[in-house]
Protein backbone atom coordinates (compact mmCIF):
# COMPACT_ATOMS: atom_id res chain seq x y z
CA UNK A 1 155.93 86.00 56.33
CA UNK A 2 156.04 88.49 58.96
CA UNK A 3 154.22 88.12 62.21
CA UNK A 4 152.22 91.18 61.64
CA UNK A 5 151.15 89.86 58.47
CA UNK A 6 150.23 86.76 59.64
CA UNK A 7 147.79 88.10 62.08
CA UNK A 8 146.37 90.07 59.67
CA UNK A 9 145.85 87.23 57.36
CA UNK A 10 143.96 85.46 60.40
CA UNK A 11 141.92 87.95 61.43
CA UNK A 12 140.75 88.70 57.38
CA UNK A 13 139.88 84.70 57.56
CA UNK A 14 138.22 85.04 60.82
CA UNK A 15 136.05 87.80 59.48
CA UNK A 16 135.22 85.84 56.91
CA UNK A 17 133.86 82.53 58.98
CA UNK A 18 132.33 84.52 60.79
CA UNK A 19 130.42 86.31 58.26
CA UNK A 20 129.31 83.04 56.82
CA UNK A 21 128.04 81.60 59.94
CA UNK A 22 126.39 84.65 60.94
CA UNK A 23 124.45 84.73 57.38
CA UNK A 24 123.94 80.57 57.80
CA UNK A 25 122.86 80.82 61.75
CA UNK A 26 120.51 83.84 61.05
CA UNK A 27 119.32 82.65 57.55
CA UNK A 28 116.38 80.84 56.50
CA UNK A 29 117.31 77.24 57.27
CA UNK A 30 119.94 78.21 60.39
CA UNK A 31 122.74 75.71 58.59
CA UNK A 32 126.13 76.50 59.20
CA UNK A 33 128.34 76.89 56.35
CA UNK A 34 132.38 77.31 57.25
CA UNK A 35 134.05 79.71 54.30
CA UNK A 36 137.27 79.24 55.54
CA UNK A 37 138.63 78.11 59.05
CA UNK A 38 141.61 78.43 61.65
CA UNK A 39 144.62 76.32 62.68
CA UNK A 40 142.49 75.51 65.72
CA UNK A 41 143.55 71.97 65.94
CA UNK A 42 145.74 72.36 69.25
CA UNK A 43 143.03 74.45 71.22
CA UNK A 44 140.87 72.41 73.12
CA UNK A 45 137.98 73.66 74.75
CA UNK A 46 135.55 72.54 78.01
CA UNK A 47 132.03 73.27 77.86
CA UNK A 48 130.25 72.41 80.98
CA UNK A 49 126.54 71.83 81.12
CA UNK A 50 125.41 73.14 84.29
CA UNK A 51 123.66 70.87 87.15
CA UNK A 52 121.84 67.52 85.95
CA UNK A 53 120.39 64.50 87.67
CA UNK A 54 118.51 65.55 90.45
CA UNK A 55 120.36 68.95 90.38
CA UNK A 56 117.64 70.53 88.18
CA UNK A 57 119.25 73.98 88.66
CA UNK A 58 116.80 77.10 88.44
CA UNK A 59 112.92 75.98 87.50
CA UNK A 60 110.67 78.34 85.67
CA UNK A 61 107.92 79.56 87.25
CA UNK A 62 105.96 79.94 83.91
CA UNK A 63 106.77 76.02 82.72
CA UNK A 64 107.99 72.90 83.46
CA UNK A 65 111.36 73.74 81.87
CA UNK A 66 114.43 72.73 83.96
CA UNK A 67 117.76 74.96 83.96
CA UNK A 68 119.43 71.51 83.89
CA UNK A 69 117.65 70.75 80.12
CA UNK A 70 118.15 73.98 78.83
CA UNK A 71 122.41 73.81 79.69
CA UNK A 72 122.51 70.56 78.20
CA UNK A 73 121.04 72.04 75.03
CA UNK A 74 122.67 75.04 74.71
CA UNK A 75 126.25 73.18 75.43
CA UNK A 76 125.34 71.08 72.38
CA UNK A 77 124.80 73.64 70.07
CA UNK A 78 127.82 75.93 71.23
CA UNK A 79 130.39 72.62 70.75
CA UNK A 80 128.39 72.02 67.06
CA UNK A 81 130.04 75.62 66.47
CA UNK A 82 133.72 75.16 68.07
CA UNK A 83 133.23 71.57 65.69
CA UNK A 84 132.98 73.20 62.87
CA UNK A 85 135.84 75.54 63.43
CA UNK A 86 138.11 72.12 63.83
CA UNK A 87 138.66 73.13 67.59
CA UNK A 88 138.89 70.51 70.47
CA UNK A 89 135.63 70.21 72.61
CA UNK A 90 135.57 67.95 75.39
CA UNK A 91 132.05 68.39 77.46
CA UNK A 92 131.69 67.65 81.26
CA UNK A 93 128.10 66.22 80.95
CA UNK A 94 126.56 64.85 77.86
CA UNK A 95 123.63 63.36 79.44
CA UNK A 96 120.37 64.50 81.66
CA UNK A 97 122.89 62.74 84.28
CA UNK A 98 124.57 64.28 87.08
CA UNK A 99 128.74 63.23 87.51
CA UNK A 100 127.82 61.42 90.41
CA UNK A 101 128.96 58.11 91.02
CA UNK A 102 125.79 57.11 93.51
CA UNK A 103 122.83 58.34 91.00
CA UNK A 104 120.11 57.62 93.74
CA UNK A 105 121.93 60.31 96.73
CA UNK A 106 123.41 63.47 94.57
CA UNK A 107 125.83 65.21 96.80
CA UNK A 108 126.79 68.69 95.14
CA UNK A 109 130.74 68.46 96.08
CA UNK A 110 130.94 65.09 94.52
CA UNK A 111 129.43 66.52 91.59
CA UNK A 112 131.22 69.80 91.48
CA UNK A 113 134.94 67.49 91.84
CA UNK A 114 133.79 65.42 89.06
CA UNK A 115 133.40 68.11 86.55
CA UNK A 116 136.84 69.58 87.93
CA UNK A 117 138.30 66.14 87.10
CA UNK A 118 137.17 66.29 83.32
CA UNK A 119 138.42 69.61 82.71
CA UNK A 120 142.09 68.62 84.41
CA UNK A 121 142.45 65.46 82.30
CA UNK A 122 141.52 67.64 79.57
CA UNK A 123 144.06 69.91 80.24
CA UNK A 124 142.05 72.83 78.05
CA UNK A 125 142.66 76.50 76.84
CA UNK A 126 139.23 77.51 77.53
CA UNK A 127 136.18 76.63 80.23
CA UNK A 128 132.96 77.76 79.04
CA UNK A 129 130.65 77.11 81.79
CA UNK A 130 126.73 77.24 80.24
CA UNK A 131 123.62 78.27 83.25
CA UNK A 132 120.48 79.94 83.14
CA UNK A 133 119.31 82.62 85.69
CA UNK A 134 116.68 83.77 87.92
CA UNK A 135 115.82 86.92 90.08
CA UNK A 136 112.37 86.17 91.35
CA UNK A 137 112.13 88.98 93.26
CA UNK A 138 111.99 91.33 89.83
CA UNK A 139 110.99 88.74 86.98
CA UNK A 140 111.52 92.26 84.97
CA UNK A 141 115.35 91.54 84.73
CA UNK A 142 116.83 89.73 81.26
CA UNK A 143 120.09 89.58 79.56
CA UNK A 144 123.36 87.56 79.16
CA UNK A 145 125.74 87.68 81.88
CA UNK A 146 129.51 86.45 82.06
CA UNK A 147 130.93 85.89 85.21
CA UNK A 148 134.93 85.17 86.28
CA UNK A 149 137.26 84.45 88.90
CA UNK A 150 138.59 87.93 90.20
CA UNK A 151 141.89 86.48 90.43
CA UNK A 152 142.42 85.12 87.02
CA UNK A 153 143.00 88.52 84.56
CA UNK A 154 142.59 85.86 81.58
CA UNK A 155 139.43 84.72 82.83
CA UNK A 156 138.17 88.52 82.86
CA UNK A 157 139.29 89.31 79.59
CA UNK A 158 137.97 86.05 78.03
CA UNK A 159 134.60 87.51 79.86
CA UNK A 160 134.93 90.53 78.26
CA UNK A 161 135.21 89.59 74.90
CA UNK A 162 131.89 87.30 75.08
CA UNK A 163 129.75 89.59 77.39
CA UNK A 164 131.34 92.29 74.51
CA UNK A 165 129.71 89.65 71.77
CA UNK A 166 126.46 88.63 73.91
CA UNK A 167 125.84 92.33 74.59
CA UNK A 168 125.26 93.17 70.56
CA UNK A 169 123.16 89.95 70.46
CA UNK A 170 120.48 90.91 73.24
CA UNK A 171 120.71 94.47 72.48
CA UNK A 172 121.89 94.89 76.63
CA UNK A 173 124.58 96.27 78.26
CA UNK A 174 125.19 94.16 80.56
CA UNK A 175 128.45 93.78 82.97
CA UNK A 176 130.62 90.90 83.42
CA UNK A 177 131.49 90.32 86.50
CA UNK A 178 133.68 88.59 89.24
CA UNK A 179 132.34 85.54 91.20
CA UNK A 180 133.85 83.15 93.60
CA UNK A 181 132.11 80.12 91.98
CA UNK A 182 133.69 76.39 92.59
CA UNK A 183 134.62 76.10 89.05
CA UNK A 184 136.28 79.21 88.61
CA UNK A 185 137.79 79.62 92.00
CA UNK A 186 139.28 75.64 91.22
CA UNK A 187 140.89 76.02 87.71
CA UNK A 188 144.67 77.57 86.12
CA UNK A 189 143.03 78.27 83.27
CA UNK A 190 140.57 80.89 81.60
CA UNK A 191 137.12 79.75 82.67
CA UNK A 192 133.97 81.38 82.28
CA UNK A 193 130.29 80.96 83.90
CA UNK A 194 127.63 81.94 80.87
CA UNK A 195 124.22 82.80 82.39
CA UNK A 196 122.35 82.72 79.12
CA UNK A 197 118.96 84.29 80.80
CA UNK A 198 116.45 84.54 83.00
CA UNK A 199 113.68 82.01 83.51
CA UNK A 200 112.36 84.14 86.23
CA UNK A 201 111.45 86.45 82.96
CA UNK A 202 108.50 85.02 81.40
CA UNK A 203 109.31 86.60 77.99
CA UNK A 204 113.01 85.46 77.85
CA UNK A 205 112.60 82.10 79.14
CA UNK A 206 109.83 81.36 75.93
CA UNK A 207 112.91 82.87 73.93
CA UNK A 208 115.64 80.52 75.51
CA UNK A 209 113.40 77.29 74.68
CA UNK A 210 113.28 78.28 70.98
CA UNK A 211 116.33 76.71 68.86
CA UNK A 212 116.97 79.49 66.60
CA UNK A 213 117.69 81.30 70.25
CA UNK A 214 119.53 78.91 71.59
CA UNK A 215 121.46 78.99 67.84
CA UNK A 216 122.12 82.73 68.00
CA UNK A 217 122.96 83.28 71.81
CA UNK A 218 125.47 80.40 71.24
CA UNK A 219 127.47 81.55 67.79
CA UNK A 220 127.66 85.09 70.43
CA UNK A 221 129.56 83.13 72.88
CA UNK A 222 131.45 80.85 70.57
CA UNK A 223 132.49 84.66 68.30
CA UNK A 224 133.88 86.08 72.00
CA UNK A 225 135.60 82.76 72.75
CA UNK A 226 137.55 82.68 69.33
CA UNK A 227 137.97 86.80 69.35
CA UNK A 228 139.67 86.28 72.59
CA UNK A 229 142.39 83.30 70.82
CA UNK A 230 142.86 85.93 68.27
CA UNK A 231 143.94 88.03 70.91
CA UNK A 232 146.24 86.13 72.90
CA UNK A 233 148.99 87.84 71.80
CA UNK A 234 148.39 91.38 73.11
């Protein structure tokens, strides 16, 4: 079998996972039904829940919802989707808990080093990083936004394909862009920060509590993340 025909083959399977999930995630009962699936086995994949512990992250002016919560959530749902496709997910918090060792004093470094030793013992193709936003100065402002490492050219075009994907979600076009952020800046391999929203924006946060949200925005990062192993060839 030729190589072009191979990728061919994958990418007609691909289209047609993705058409079930899409029908399954934006159906009636929000299941997810696989059709067909990947050789995915040997990609392994990070997903790191922003903040926890006493790092509570962003806090919605409107609520008493935490950014902390609301990464932990969405990182579950986004790793039910790379589970189904038979990838690898290995996630750098699973609890409410920060990676601190002292629990009582959190120190953001110690936190920050921990999550950098998961993903190097993981040794991973992929670092999806999951946060929420805020811009209290114009609670007007709402969308998706990818941010990478300006030095890592794989990082940017993972970020394109899943601001690309997020972008038809939200009905936004919104730019990816470069960041110096610990994670990114401390990592050989393509990594990602996802802000999923804005709880400064009192319409979008109501929409980032509500599963089938959280359900959508995620199968939008998790269709960029796969489109971009599809991809690694070019």
């Amino acid at each position: 079998m030729s190589s072009v025909y191979k990728k061919k083959l994958i990418c007609f399977i691909f289209i047609i996972v993705l058409v079930g999930l899409f029908i399954n995630v934006n159906g009636g009962n929000n299941s997810i039904n696989v059709y067909g699936a990947l050789n995915t086995n040997n990609f392994t994949i990070v997903i790191d829940a922003g903040h926890g512990g006493k790092d509570k992250g962003s806090i919605s002016l409107n609520s008493d919802v935490h950014e902390s919560d609301l990464n932990l959530q969405f990182s579950k749902v986004l790793e039910s989707y790379f589970n189904k496709m038979g990838y690898n997910v290995v996630q750098t918090r699973k609890t409410k808990a920060s990676l601190n060792k002292n629990a009582n004093k959190f120190i953001k470094l110690e936190d920050m080093n921990a999550r950098k030793k998961v993903i190097e013992e993981a040794t991973p193709d992929m670092v999806i990083s999951i946060h929420m936003n805020e811009y209290k100065k114009d609670p007007t402002q709402s969308g998706a936004q990818v941010f990478y490492h300006p030095n890592s050219e794989e990082s940017k075009k993972l970020s394109n394909y899943i601001q690309k994907s997020l972008n038809k979600k939200t009905n936004k076009q919104k730019l990816n862009l470069s960041a110096d952020f610990y994670l990114l800046r401390n990592t050989s391999i393509p990594s990602v920060v996802v802000e999923c929203g804005f709880l400064s924006n009192p319409t979008e946060e109501k929409l980032l509590k509500t599963k089938k949200y959280q359900e959508e925005l995620c199968y939008s990062i998790f269709a960029g993340a796969v489109e971009y192993f599809l991809n690694l060839s070019n």
